[in-house]
Protein backbone atom coordinates (compact mmCIF):
# COMPACT_ATOMS: atom_id res chain seq x y z
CA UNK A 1 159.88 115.97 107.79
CA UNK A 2 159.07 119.65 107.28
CA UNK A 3 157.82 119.43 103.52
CA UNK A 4 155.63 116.23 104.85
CA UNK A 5 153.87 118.53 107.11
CA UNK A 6 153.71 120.76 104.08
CA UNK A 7 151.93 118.68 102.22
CA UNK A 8 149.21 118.31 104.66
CA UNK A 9 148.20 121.98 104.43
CA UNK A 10 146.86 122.26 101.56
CA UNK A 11 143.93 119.46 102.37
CA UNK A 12 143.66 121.07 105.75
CA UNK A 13 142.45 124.42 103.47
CA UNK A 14 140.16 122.78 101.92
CA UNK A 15 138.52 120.60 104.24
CA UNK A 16 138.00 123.71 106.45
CA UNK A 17 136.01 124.97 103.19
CA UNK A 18 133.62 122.21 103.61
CA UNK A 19 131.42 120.68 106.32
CA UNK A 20 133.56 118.01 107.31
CA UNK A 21 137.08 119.18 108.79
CA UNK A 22 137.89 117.40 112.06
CA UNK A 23 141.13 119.58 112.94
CA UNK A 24 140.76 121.78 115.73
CA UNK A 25 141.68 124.61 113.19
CA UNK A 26 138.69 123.98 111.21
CA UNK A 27 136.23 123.51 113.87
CA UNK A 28 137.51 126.82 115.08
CA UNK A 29 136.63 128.42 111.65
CA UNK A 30 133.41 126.47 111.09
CA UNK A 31 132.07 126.69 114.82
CA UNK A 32 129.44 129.03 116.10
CA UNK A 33 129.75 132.02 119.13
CA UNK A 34 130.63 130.78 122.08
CA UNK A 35 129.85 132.00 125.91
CA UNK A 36 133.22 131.44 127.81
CA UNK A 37 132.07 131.88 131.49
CA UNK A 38 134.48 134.18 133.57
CA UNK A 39 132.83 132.81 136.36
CA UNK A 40 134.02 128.93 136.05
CA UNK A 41 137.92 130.09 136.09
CA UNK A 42 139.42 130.98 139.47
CA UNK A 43 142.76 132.36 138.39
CA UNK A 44 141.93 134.40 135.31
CA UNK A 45 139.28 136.66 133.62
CA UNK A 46 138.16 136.58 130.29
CA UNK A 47 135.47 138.80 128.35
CA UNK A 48 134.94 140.02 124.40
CA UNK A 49 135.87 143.38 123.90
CA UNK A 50 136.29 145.82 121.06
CA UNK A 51 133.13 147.51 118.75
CA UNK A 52 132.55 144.26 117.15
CA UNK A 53 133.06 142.10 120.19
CA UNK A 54 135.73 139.86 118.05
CA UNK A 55 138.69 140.13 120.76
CA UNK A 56 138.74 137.98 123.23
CA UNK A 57 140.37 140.04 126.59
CA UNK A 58 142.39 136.90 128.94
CA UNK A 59 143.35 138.67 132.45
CA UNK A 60 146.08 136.81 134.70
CA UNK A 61 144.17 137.00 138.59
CA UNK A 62 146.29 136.51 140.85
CA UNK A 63 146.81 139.77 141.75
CA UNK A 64 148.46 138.91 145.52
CA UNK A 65 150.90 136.86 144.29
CA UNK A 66 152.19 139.20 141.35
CA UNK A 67 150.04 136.54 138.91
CA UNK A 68 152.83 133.84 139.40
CA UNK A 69 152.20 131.23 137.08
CA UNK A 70 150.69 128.12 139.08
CA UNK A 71 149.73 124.76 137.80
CA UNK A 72 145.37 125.57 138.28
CA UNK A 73 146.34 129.25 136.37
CA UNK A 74 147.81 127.51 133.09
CA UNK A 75 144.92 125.27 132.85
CA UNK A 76 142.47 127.56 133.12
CA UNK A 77 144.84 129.45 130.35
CA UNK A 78 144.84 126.13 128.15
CA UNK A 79 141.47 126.17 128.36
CA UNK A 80 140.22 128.92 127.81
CA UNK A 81 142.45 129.47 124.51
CA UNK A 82 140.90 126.26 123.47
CA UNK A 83 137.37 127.50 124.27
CA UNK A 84 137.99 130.87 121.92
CA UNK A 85 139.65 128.98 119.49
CA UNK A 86 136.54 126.77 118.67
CA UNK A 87 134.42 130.04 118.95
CA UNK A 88 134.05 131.67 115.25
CA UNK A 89 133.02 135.00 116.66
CA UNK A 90 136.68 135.72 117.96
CA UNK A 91 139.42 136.70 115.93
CA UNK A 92 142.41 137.95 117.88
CA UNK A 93 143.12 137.48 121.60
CA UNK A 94 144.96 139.55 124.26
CA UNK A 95 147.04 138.35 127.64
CA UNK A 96 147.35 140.73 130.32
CA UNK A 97 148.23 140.86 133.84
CA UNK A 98 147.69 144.14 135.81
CA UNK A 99 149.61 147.57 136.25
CA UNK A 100 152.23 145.66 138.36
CA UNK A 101 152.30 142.53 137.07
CA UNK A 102 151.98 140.46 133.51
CA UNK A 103 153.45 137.65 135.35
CA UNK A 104 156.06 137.32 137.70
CA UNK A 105 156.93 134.05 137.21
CA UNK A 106 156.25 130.34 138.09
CA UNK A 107 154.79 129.51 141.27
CA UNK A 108 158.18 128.92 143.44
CA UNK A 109 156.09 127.05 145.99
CA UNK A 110 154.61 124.94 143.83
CA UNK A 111 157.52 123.47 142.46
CA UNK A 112 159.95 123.55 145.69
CA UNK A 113 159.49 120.39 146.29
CA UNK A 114 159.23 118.65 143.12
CA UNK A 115 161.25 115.82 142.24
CA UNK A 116 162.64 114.64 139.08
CA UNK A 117 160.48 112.20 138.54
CA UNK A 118 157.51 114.41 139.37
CA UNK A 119 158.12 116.65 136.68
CA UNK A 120 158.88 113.66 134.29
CA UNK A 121 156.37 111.63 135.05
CA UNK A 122 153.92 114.23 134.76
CA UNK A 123 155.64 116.15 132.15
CA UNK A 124 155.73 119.44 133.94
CA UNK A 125 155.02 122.44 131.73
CA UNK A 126 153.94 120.64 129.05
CA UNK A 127 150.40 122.12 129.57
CA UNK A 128 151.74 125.68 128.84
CA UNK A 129 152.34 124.75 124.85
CA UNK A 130 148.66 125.17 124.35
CA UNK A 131 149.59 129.10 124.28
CA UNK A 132 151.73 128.67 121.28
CA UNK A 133 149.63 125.97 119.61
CA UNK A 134 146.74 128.68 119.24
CA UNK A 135 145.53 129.08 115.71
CA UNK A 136 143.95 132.58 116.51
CA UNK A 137 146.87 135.13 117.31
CA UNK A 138 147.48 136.72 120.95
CA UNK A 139 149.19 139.37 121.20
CA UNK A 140 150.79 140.04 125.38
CA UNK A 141 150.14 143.07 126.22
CA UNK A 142 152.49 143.27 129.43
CA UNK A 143 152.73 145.86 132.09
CA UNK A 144 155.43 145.41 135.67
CA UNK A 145 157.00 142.05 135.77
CA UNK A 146 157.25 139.84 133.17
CA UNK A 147 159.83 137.20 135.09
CA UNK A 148 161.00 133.25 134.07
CA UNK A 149 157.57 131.30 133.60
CA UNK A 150 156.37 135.56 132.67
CA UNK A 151 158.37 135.97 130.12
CA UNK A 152 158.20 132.92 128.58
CA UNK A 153 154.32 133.03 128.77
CA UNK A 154 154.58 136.55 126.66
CA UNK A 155 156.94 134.84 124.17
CA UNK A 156 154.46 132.48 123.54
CA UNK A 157 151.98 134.78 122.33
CA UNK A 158 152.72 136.32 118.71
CA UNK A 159 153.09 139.70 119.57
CA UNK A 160 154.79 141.33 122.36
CA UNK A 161 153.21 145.26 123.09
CA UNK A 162 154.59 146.77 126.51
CA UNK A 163 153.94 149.32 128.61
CA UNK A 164 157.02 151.74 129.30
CA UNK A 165 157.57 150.36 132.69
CA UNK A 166 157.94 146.79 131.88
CA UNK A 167 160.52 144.70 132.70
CA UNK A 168 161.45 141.44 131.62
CA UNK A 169 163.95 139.19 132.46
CA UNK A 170 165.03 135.03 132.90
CA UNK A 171 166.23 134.87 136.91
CA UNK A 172 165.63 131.28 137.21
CA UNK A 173 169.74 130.68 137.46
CA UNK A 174 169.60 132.35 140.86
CA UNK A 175 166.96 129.54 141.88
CA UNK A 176 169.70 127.21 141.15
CA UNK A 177 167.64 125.84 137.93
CA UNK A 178 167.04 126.66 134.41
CA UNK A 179 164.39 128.02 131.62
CA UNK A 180 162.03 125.49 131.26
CA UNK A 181 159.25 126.87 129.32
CA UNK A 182 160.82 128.02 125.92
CA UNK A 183 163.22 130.96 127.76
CA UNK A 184 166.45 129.28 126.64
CA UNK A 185 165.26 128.61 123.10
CA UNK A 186 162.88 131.47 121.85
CA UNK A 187 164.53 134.25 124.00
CA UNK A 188 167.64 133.30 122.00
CA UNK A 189 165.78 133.17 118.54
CA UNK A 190 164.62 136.77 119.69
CA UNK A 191 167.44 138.67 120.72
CA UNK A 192 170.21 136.39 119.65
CA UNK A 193 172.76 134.17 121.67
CA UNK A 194 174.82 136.65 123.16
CA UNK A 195 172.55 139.07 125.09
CA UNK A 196 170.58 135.96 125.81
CA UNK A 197 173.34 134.25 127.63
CA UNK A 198 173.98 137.50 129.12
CA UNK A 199 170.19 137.27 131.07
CA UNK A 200 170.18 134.02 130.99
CA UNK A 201 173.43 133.41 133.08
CA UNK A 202 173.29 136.80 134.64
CA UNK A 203 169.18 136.58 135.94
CA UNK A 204 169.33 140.45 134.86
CA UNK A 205 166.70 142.16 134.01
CA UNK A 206 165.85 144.50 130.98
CA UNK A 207 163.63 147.28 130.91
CA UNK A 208 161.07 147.74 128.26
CA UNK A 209 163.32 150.08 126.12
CA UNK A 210 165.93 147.72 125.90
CA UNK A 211 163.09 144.84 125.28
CA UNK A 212 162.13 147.25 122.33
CA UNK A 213 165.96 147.98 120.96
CA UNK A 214 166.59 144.34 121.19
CA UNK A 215 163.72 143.00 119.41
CA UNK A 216 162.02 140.93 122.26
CA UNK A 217 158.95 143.45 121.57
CA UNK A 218 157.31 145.32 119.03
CA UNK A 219 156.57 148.23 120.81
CA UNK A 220 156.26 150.21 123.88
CA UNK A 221 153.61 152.49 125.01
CA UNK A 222 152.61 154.85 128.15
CA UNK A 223 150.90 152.42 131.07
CA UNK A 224 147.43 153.74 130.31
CA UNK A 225 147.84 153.34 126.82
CA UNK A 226 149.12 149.68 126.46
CA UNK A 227 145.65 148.18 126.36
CA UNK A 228 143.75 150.43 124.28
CA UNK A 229 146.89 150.22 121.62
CA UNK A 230 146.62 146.37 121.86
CA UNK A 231 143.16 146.87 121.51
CA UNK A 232 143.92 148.41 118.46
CA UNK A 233 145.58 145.72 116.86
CA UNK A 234 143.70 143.10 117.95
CA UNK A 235 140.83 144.31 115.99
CA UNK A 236 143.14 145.12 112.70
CA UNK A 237 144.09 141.57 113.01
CA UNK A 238 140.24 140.24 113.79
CA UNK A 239 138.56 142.09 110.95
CA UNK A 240 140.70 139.91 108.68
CA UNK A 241 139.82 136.39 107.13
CA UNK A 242 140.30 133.93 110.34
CA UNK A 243 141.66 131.07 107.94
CA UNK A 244 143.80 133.26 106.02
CA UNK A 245 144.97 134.72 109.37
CA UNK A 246 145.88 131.28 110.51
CA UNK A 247 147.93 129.86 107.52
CA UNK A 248 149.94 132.96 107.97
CA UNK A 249 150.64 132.32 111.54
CA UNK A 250 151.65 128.87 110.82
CA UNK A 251 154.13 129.88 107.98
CA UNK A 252 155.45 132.95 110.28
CA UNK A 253 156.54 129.89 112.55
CA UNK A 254 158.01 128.12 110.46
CA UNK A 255 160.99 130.17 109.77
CA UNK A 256 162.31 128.33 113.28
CA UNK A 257 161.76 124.89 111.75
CA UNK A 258 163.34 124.79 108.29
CA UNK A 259 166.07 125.84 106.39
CA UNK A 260 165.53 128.55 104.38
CA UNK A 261 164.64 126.61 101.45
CA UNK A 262 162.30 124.86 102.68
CA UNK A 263 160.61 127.60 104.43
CA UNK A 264 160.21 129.49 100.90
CA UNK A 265 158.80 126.52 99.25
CA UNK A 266 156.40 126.23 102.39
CA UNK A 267 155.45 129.73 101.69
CA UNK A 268 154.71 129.34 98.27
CA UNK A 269 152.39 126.15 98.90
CA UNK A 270 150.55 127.84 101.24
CA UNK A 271 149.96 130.74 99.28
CA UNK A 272 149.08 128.01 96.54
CA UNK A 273 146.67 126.66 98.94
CA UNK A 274 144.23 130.50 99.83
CA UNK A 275 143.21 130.31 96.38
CA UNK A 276 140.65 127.61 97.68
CA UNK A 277 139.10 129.92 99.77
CA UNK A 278 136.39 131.97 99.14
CA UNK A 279 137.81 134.39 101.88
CA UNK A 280 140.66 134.99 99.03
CA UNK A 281 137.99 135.54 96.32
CA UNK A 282 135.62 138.27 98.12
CA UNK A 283 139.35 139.88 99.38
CA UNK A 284 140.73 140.41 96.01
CA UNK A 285 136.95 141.42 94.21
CA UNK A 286 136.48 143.94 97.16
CA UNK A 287 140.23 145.65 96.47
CA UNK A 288 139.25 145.55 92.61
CA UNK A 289 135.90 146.95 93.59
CA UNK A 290 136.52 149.26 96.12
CA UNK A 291 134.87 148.48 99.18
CA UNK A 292 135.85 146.60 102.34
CA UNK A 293 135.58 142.96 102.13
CA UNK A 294 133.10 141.11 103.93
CA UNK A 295 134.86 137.36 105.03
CA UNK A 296 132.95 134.46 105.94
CA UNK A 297 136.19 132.70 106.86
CA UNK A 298 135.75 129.59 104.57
């Protein structure tokens, strides 16, 4: 199954070179700037930042209830990632809560008095795998409580950057229920199956040191400079070919998916497949000529 999918990158390259591509992926790197209204979402903010306006800045708003993760939040989240995704002027994006709060969790009183077949019949959470579906990166950039539905939101994103007094941590066990948004299974490919089990079972919490030491982040930073770090980054990463950008992303990911193998023949085809691009091209003339390169993303 995994070299099938395989096999379907290398057309995906090369229809997004030319006018036709129908995958969300390609519209996203053939599309045109796009205005994403703040003022039609209710739960979080969203603006371009950075010198070149190519980072797209997502706030959780839900400031009085520590941003806890409700149903009308992770739409407008879905959405919005879709919207910047399909908007070629964007190449990296950034979650954030506030000094307090990245997320504190799921919305407890939303789902008190959910039944089983509520959640299966409307396949509960299912919304919140448009965050790892993204083609463009997002980095979390996560300051106070990252909690359950919190932390599993930030694991979603590509890169974790924290400020020094984060905290993260899986307490859903002392609800009397589980992970059910990726905390069981990427926590685990993070940090490993012991001191998984240990927060898992335990509903510890570990401070953003220990998030640091054990891998779950990249790096830690004072509060007041988590953003502009982030910041940082995001425009590294957005100054690069978007398409390029993107077949990396996918082939980071699928380390979890395949044997090793498979995942180095995956590698190989994909680097096969960037010598279809003209983003490739201009890269390698502008190194042998050198001067920055100047992508078009096709």
């Amino acid at each position: 199954m995994a070299l099938c999918r395989l096999a379907c990158l290398v057309p995906r390259v090369f229809a997004a070179a030319g006018p036709n591509g129908t995958r969300p992926l390609l519209v996203s790197l053939a599309g045109r700037p796009m205005s994403t209204d703040s003022g039609s979402y209710e739960c979080i903010l969203y603006e371009k930042i950075g010198e070149k306006k190519n980072v797209g800045l997502i706030r959780l708003n839900r400031p009085k209830a520590l941003n806890a993760l409700n149903s009308q939040l992770m739409d407008e989240l879905g959405d919005c990632i879709e919207d910047v995704n399909n908007d070629v002027s964007v190449g990296c994006m950034i979650i954030t809560g506030n000094e307090k709060s990245f997320a504190a969790g799921a919305d407890i009183k939303e789902m008190a008095n959910k039944t089983f077949a509520d959640c299966y019949k409307s396949q509960f959470l299912e919304s919140w795998g448009k965050v790892a579906k993204s083609h463009k990166p997002i980095i979390a950039a996560v300051n106070g409580y990252a909690l359950g539905g919190g932390c599993e939101l930030a694991m979603m994103c590509d890169i974790i950057y924290a400020g020094e007094k984060a905290r993260f941590g899986q307490p859903e066990i002392l609800l009397g229920t589980i992970p059910g948004a990726g905390g069981t299974q990427r926590l685990t490919a993070a940090i490993g199956k012991s001191r998984s089990m240990e927060m898992c079972l335990s509903g510890n919490q570990i401070t953003a040191q220990e998030a640091e030491k054990w891998g779950l982040v990249s790096r830690v930073f004072p509060v007041d400079q988590l953003l502009p770090e982030s910041m940082k980054l995001a425009e590294k990463i957005a100054s690069n070919s978007q398409i390029s950008t993107a077949i990396c992303k996918e082939t980071v990911n699928r380390f979890f998916e395949m044997p090793l193998q498979e995942g180095l023949t995956f590698e190989r085809r994909a680097f096969h497949s960037t010598f279809a691009l003209e983003d490739r091209r201009e890269g390698m003339k502008a190194f042998i000529e050198k001067r920055p390169a100047n992508f078009k993303n096709v």
